[in-house]
N, C-alpha and C. Protein backbone atom coordinates (compact mmCIF):
# COMPACT_ATOMS: atom_id res chain seq x y z
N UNK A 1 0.85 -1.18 0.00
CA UNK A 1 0.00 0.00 0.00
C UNK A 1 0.89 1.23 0.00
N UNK A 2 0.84 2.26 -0.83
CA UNK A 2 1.21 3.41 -1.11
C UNK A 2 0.33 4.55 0.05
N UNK A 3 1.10 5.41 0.83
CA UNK A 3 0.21 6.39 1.38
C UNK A 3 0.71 7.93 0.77
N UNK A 4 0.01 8.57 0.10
CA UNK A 4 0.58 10.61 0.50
C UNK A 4 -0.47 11.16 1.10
N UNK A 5 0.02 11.96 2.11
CA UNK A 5 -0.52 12.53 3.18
C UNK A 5 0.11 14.08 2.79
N UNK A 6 -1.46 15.03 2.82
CA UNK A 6 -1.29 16.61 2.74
C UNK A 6 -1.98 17.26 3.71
N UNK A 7 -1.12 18.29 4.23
CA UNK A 7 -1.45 18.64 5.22
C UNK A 7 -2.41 19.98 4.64
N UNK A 8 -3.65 20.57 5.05
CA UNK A 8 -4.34 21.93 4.17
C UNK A 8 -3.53 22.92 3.80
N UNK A 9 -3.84 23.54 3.12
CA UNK A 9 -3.73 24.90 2.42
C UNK A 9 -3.71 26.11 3.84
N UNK A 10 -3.01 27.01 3.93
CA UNK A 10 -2.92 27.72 4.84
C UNK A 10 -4.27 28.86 5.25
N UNK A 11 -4.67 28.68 6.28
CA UNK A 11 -5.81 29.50 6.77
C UNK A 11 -5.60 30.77 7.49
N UNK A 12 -6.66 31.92 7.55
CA UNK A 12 -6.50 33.12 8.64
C UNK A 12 -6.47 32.68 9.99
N UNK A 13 -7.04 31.77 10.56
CA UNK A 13 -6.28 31.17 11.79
C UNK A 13 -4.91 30.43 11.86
N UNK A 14 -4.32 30.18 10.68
CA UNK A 14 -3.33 29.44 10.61
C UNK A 14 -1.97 30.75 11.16
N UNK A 15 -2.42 32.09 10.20
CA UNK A 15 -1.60 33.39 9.92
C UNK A 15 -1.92 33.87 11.76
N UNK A 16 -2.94 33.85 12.24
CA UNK A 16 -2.82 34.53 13.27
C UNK A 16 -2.38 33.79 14.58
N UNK A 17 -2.54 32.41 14.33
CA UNK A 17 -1.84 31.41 15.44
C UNK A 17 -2.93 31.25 16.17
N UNK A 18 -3.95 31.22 15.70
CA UNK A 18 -5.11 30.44 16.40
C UNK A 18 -5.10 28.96 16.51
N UNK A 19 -5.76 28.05 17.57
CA UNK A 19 -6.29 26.66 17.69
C UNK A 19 -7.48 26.60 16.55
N UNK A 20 -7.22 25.85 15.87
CA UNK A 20 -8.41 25.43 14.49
C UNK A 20 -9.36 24.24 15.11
N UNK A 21 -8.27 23.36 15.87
CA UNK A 21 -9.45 21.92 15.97
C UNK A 21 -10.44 21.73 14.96
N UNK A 22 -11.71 21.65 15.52
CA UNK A 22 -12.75 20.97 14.68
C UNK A 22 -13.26 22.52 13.96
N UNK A 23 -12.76 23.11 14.60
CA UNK A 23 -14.16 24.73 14.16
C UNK A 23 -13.47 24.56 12.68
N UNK A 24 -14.35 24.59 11.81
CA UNK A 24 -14.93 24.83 10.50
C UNK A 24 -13.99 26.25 9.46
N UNK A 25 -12.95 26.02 9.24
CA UNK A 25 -12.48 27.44 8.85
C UNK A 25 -12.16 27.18 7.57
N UNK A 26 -12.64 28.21 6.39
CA UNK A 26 -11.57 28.14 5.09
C UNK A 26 -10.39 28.34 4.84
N UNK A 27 -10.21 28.23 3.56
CA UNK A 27 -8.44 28.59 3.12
C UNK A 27 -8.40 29.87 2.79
N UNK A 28 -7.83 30.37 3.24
CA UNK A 28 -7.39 31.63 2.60
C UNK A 28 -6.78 31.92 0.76
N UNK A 29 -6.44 33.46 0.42
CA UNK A 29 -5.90 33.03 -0.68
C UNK A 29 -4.71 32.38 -0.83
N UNK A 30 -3.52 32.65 -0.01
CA UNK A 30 -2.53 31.94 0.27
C UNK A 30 -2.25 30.12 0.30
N UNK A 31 -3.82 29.62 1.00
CA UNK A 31 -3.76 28.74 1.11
C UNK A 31 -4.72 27.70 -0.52
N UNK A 32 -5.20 28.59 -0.70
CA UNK A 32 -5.39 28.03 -2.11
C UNK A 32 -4.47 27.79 -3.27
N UNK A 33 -3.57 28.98 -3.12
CA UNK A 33 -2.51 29.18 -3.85
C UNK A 33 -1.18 27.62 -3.46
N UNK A 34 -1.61 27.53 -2.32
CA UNK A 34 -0.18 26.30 -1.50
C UNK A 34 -1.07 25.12 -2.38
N UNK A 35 -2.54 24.85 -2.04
CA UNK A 35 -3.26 23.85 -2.96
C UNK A 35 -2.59 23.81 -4.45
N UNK A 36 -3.16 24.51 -4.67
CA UNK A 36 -2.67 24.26 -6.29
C UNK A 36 -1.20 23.86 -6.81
N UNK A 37 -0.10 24.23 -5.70
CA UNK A 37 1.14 24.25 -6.05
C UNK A 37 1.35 22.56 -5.34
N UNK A 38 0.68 21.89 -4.44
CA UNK A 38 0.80 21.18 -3.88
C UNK A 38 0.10 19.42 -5.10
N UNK A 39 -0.84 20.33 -5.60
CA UNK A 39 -1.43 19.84 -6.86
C UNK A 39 -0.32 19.37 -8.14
N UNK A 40 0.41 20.23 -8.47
CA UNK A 40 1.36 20.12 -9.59
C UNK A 40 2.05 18.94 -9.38
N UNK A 41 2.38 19.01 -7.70
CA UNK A 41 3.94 17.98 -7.44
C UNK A 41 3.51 16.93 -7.62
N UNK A 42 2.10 16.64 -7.02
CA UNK A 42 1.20 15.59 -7.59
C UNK A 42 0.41 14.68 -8.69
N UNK A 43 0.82 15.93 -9.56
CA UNK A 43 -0.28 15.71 -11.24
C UNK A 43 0.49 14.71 -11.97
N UNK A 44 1.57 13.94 -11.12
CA UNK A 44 1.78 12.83 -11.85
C UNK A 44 1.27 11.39 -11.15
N UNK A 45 0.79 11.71 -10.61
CA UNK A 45 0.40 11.05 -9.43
C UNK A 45 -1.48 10.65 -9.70
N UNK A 46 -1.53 9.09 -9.45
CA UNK A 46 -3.05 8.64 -9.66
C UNK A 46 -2.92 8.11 -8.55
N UNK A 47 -4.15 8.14 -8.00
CA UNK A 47 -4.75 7.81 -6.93
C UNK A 47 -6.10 6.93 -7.04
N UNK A 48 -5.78 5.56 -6.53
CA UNK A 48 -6.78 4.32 -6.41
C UNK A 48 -8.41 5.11 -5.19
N UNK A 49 -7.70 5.79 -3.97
CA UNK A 49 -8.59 5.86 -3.20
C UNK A 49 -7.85 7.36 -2.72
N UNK A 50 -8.94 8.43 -2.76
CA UNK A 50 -8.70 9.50 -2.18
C UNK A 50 -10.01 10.40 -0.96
N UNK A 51 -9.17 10.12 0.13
CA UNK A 51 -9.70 10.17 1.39
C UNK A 51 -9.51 11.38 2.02
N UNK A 52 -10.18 12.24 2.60
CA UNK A 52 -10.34 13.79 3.16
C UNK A 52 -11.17 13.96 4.59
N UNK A 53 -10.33 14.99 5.08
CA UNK A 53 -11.49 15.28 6.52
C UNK A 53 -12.58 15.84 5.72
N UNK A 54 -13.67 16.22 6.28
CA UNK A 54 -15.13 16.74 6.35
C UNK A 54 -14.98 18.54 6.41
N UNK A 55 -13.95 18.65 7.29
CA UNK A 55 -13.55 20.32 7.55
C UNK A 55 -13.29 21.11 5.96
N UNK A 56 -13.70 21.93 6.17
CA UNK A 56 -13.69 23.18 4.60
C UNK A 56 -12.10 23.00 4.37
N UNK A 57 -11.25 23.48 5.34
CA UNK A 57 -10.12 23.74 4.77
C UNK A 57 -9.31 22.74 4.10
N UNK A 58 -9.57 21.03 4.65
CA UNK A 58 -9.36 19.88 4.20
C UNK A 58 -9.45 19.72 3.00
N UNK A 59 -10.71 19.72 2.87
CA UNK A 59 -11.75 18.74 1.47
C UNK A 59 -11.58 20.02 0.49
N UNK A 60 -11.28 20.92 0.80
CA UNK A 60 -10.98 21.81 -0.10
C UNK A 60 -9.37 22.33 -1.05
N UNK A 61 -8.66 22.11 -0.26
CA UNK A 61 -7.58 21.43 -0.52
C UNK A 61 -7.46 20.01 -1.61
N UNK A 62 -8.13 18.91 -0.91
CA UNK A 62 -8.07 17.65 -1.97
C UNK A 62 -9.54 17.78 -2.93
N UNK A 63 -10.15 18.93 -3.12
CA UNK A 63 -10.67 19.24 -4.67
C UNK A 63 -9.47 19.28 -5.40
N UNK A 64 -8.83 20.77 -5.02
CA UNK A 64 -7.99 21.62 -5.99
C UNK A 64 -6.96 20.45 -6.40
N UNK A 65 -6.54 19.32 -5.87
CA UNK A 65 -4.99 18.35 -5.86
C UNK A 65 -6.37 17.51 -6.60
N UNK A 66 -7.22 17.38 -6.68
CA UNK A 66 -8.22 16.66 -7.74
C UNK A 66 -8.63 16.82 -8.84
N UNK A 67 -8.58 18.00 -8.89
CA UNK A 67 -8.82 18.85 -10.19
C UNK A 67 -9.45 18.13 -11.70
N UNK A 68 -8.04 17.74 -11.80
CA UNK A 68 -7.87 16.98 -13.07
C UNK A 68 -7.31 15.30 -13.08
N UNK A 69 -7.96 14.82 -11.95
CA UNK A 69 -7.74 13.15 -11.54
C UNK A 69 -9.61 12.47 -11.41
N UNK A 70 -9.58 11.48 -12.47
CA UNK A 70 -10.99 10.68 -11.99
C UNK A 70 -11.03 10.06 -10.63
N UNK A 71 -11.14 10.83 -10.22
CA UNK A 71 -11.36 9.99 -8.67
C UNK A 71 -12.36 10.72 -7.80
N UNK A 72 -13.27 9.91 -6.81
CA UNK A 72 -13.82 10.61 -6.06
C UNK A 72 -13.21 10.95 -4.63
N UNK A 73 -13.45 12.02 -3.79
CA UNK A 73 -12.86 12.58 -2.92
C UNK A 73 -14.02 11.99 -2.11
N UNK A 74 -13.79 11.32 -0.91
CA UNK A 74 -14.67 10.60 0.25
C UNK A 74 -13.87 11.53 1.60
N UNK A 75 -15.20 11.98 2.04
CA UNK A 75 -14.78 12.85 2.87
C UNK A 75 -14.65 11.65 4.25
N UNK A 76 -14.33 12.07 5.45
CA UNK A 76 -13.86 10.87 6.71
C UNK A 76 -13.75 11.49 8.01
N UNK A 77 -15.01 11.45 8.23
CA UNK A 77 -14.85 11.80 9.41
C UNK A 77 -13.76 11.62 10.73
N UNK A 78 -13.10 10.18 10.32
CA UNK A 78 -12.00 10.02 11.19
C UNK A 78 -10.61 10.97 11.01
N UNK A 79 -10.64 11.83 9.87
CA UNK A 79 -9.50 12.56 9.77
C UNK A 79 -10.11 14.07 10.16
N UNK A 80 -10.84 13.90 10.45
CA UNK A 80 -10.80 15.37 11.08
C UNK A 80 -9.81 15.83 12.36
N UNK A 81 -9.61 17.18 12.49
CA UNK A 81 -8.54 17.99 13.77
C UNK A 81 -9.21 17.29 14.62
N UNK A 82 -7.98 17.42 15.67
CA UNK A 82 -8.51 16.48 16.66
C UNK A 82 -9.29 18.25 17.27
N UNK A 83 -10.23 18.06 18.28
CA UNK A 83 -10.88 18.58 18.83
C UNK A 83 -10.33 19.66 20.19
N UNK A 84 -9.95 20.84 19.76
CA UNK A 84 -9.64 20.98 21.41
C UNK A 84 -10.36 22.21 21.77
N UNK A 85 -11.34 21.66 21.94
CA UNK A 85 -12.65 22.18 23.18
C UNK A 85 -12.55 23.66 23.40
N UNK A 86 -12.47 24.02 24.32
CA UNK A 86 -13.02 25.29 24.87
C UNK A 86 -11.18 26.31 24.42
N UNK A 87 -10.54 25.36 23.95
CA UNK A 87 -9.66 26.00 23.28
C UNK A 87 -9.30 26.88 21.58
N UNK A 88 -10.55 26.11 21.17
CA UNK A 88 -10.47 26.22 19.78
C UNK A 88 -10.43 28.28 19.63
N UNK A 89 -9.97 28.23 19.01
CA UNK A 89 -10.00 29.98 18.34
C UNK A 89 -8.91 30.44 19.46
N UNK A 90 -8.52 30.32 20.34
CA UNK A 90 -7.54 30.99 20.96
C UNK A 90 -6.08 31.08 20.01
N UNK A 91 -5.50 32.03 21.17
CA UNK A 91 -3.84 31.95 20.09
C UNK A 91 -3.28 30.77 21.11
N UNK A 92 -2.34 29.91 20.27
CA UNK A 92 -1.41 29.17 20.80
C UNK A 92 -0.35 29.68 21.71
N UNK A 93 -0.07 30.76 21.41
CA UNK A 93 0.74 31.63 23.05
C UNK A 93 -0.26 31.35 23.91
N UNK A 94 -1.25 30.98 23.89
CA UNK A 94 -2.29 31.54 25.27
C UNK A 94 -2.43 29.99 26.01
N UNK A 95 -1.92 29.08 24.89
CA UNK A 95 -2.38 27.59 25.97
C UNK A 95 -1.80 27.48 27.10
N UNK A 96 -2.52 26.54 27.82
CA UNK A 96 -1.63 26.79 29.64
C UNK A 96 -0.36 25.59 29.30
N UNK A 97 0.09 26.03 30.57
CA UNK A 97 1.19 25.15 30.35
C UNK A 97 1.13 23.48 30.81
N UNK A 98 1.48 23.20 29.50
CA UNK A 98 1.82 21.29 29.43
C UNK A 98 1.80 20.95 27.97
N UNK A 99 1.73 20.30 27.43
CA UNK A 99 1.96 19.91 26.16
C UNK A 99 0.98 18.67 25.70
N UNK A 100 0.32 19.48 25.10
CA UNK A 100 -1.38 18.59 24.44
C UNK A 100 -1.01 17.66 23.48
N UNK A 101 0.30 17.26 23.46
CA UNK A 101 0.85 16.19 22.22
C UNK A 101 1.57 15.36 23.21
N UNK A 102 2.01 15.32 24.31
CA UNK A 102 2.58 14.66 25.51
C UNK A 102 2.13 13.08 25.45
N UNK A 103 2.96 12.11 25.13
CA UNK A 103 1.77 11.17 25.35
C UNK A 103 1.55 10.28 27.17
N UNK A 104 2.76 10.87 27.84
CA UNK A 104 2.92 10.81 28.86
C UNK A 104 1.39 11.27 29.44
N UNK A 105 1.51 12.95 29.55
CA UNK A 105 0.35 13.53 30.53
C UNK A 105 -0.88 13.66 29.81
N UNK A 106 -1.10 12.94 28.73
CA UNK A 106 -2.39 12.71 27.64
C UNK A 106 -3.52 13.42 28.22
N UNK A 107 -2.80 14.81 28.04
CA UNK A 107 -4.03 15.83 28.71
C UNK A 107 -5.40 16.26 27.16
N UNK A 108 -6.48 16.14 27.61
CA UNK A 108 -7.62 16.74 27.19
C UNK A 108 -8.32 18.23 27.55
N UNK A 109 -8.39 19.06 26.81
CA UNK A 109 -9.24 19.65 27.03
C UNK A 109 -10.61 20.13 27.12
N UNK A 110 -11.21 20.88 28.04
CA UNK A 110 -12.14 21.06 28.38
C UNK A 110 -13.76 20.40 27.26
N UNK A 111 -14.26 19.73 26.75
CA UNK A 111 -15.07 19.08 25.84
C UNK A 111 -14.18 19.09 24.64
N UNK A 112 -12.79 18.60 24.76
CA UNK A 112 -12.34 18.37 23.46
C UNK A 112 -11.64 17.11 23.38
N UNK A 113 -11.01 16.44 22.91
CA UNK A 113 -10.06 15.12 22.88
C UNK A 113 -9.06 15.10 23.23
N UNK A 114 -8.63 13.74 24.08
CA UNK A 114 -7.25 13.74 24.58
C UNK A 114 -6.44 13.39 23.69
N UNK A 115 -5.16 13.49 23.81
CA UNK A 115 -4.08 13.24 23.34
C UNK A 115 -4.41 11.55 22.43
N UNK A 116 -4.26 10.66 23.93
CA UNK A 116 -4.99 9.14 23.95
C UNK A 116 -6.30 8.72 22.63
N UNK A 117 -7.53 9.60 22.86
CA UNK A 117 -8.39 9.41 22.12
C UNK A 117 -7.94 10.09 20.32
N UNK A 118 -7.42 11.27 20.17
CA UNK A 118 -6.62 11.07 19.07
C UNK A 118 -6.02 9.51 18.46
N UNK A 119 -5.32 9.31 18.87
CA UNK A 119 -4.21 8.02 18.71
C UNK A 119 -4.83 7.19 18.27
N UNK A 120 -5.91 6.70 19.27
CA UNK A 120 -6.61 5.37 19.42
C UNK A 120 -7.64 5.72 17.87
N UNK A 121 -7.99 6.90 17.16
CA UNK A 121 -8.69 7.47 15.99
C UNK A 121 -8.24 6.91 15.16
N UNK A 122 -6.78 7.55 15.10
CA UNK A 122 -6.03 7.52 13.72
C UNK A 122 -5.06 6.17 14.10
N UNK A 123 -4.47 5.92 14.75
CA UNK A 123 -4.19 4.02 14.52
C UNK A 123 -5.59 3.10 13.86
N UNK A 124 -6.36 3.06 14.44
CA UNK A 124 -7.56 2.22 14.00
C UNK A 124 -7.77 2.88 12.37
N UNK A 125 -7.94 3.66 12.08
CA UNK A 125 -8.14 4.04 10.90
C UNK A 125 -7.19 3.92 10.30
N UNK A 126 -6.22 4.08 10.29
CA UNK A 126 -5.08 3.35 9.36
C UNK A 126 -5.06 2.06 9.40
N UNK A 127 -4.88 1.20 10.79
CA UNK A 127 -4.88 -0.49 10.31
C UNK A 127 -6.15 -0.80 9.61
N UNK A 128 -7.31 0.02 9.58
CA UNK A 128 -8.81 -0.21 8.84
C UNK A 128 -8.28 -0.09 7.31
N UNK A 129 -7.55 0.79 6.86
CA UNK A 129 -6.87 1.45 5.40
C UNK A 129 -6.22 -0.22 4.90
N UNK A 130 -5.06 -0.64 5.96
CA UNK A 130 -4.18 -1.29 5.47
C UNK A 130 -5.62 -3.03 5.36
N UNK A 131 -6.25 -3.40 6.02
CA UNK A 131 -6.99 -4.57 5.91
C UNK A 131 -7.95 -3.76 4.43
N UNK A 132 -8.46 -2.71 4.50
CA UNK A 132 -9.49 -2.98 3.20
C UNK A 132 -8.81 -2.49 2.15
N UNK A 133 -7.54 -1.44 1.85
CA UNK A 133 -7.24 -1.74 0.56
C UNK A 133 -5.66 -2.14 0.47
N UNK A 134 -5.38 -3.11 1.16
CA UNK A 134 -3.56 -3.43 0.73
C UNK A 134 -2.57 -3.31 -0.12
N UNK A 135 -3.01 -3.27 -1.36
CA UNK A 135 -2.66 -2.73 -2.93
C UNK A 135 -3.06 -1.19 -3.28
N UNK A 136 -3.85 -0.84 -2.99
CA UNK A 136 -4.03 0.56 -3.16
C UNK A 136 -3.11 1.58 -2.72
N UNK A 137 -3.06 2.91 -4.11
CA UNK A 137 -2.80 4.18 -3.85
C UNK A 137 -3.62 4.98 -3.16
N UNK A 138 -3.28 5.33 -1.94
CA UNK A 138 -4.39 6.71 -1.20
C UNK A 138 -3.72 7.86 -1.03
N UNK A 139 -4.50 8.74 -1.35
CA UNK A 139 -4.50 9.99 -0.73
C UNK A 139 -5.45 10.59 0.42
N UNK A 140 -4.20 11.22 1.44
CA UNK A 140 -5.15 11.57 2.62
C UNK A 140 -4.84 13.00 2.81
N UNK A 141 -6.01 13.86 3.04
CA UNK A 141 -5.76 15.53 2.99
C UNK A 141 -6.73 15.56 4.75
N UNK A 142 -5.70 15.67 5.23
CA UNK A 142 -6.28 16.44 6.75
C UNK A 142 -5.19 17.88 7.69
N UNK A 143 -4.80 17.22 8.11
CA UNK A 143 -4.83 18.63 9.37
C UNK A 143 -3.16 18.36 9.48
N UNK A 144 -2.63 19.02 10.72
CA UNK A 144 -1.35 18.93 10.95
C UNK A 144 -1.32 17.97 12.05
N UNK A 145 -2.69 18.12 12.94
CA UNK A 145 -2.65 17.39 14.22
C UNK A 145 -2.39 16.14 13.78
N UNK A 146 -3.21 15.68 12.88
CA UNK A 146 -3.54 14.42 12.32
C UNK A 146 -2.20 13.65 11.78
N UNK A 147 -1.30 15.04 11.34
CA UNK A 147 0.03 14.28 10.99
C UNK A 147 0.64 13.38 12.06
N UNK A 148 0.39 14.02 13.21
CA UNK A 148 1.67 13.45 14.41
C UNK A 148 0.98 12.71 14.80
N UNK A 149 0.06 11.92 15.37
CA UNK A 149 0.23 9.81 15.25
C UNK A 149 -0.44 9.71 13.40
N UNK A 150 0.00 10.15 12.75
CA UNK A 150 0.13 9.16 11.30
C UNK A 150 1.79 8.94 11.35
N UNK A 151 2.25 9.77 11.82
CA UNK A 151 4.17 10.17 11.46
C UNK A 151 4.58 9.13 12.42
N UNK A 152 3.49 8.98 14.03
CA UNK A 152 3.95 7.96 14.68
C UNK A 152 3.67 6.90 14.35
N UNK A 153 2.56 6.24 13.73
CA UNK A 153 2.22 5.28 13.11
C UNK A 153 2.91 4.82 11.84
N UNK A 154 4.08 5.29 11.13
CA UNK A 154 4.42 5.33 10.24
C UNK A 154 6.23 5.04 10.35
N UNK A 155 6.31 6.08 11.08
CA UNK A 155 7.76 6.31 11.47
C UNK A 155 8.39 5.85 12.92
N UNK A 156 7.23 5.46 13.84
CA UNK A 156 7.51 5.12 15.15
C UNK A 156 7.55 6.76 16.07
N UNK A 157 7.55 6.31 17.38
CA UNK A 157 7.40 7.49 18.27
C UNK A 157 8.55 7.91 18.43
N UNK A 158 9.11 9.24 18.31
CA UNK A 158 10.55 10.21 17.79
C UNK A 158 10.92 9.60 19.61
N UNK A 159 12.49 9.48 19.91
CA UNK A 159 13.09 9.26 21.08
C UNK A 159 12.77 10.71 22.03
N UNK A 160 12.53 11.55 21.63
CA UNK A 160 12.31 12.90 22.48
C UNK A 160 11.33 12.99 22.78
N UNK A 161 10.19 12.51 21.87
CA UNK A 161 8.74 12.49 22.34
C UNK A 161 8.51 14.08 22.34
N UNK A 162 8.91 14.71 21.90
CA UNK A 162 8.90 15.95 21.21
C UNK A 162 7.37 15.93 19.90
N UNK A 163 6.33 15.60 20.35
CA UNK A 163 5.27 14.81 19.14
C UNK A 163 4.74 16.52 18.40
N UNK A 164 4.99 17.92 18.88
CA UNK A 164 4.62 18.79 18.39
C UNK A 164 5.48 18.95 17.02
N UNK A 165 6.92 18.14 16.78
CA UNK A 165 7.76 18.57 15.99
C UNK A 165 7.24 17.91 14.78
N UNK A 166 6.27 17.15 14.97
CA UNK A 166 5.86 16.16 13.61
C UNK A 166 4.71 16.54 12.52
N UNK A 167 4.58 17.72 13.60
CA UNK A 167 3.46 18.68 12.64
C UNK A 167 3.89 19.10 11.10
N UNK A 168 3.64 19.15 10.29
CA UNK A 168 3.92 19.37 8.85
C UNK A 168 3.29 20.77 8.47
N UNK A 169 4.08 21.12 7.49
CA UNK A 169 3.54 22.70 7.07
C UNK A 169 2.21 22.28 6.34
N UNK A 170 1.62 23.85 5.77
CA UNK A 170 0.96 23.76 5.11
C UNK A 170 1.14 23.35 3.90
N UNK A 171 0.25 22.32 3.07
CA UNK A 171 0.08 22.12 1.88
C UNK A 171 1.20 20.70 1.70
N UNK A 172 2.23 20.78 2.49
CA UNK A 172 3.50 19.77 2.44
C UNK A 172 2.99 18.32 2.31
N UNK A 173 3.84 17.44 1.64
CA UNK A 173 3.39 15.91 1.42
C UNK A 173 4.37 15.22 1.58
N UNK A 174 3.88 14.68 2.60
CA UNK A 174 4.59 13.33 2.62
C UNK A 174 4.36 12.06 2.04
N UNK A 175 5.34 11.19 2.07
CA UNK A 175 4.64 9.88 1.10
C UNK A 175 5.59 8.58 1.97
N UNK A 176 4.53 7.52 2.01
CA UNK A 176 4.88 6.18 2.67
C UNK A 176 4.31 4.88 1.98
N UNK A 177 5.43 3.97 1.87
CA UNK A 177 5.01 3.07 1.37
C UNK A 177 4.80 1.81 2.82
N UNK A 178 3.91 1.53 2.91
CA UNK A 178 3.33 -0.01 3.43
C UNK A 178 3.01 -1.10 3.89
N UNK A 179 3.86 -1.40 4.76
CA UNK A 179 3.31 -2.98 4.18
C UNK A 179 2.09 -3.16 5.24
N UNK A 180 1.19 -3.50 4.22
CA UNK A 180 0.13 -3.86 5.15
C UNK A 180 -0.36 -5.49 6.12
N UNK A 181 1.02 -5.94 6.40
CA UNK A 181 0.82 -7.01 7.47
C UNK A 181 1.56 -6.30 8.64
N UNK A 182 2.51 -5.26 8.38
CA UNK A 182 3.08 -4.90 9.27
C UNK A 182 1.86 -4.39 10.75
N UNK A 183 2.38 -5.17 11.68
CA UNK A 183 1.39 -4.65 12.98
C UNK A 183 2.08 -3.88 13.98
N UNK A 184 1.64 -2.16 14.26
CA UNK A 184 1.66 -1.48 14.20
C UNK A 184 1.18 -1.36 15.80
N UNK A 185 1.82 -1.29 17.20
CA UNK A 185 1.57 -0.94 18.48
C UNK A 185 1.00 0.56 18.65
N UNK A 186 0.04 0.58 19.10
CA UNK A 186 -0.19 1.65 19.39
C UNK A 186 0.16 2.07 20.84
N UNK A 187 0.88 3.39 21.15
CA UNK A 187 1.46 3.74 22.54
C UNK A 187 0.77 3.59 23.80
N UNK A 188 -0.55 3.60 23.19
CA UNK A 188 -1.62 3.87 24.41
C UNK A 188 -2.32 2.34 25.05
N UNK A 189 -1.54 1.33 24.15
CA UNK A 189 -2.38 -0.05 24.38
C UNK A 189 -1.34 -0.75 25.50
């Protein structure tokens, strides 16, 4: 199994250093502009199965990298930002202190998702990827959060546990190849 993973197109919460989580935000022009350029590196590139969060800035993103590919874009609820609650719209200077990527102090916020419940999302949804299409090309367009347990799921958990560093820019792609017997521990089990 082939994976590329894009992280969205850059947003006005992205520019002002706001928490995005789940709240609903578009791309800016900037970030349309990262789409399209993110599109090119791709346009040689076919895709068996192309998979998207539900969020505007996501699925909007893997239109524009769709453009000109027969494929349908299935939006997924499991790739959506992870959720952080009564945090969302703040600036990231303003979070209290501890580290919401920790997998140690797998802190949650206030009606939003822990660290833990992230993980336990996106592991299951990837070993779900690798049992139903094993041969398949996918494309996955979600968030940055979403990068760091795919990067751990992929690459293993970094020795620093430093899990904020695995965040990916905007529009950036990564690509992984596979194997789908490989079984895959999740930190939290």
């Amino acid at each position: 199994m082939e994976i590329w993973y894009v992280r969205h197109g850059q947003t006005d919460w992205n520019v002002e250093g706001r928490i995005q989580g789940s709240t609903d935000i578009p791309l800016n022009q900037t970030g349309i502009e990262q789409a399209y350029q993110v599109k090119q590196q791709l346009d040689q590139e076919s895709f068996d199965l192309v998979l998207a969060s539900p969020l505007l800035r996501a699925y909007e993103t893997a239109k524009i990298i769709c453009l000109d590919k027969a494929v349908e874009i299935k939006g997924d609820e499991r790739l959506k930002e992870r959720n952080f609650g009564s945090y969302e719209g703040t600036l990231v200077k303003a979070m209290p202190v501890g580290d919401f990527w920790d997998l140690k102090q797998d802190l949650c916020p206030e009606n939003g998702e822990s660290t833990r419940m992230v993980f336990d999302r996106i592991y299951a949804f990837l070993d779900d990827l690798k049992k139903l299409y094993p041969s398949h090309k996918i494309l996955l367009v979600a968030h940055g959060g979403i990068a760091i347990p795919l990067r751990c799921y992929m690459e293993g958990i970094p020795e620093t546990k430093a899990l904020r560093s695995l965040i990916i820019h905007n529009c950036e792609a990564v690509h992984y190849q596979v194997d789908p017997d490989q079984i895959v521990k999740n930190p939290f089990s």
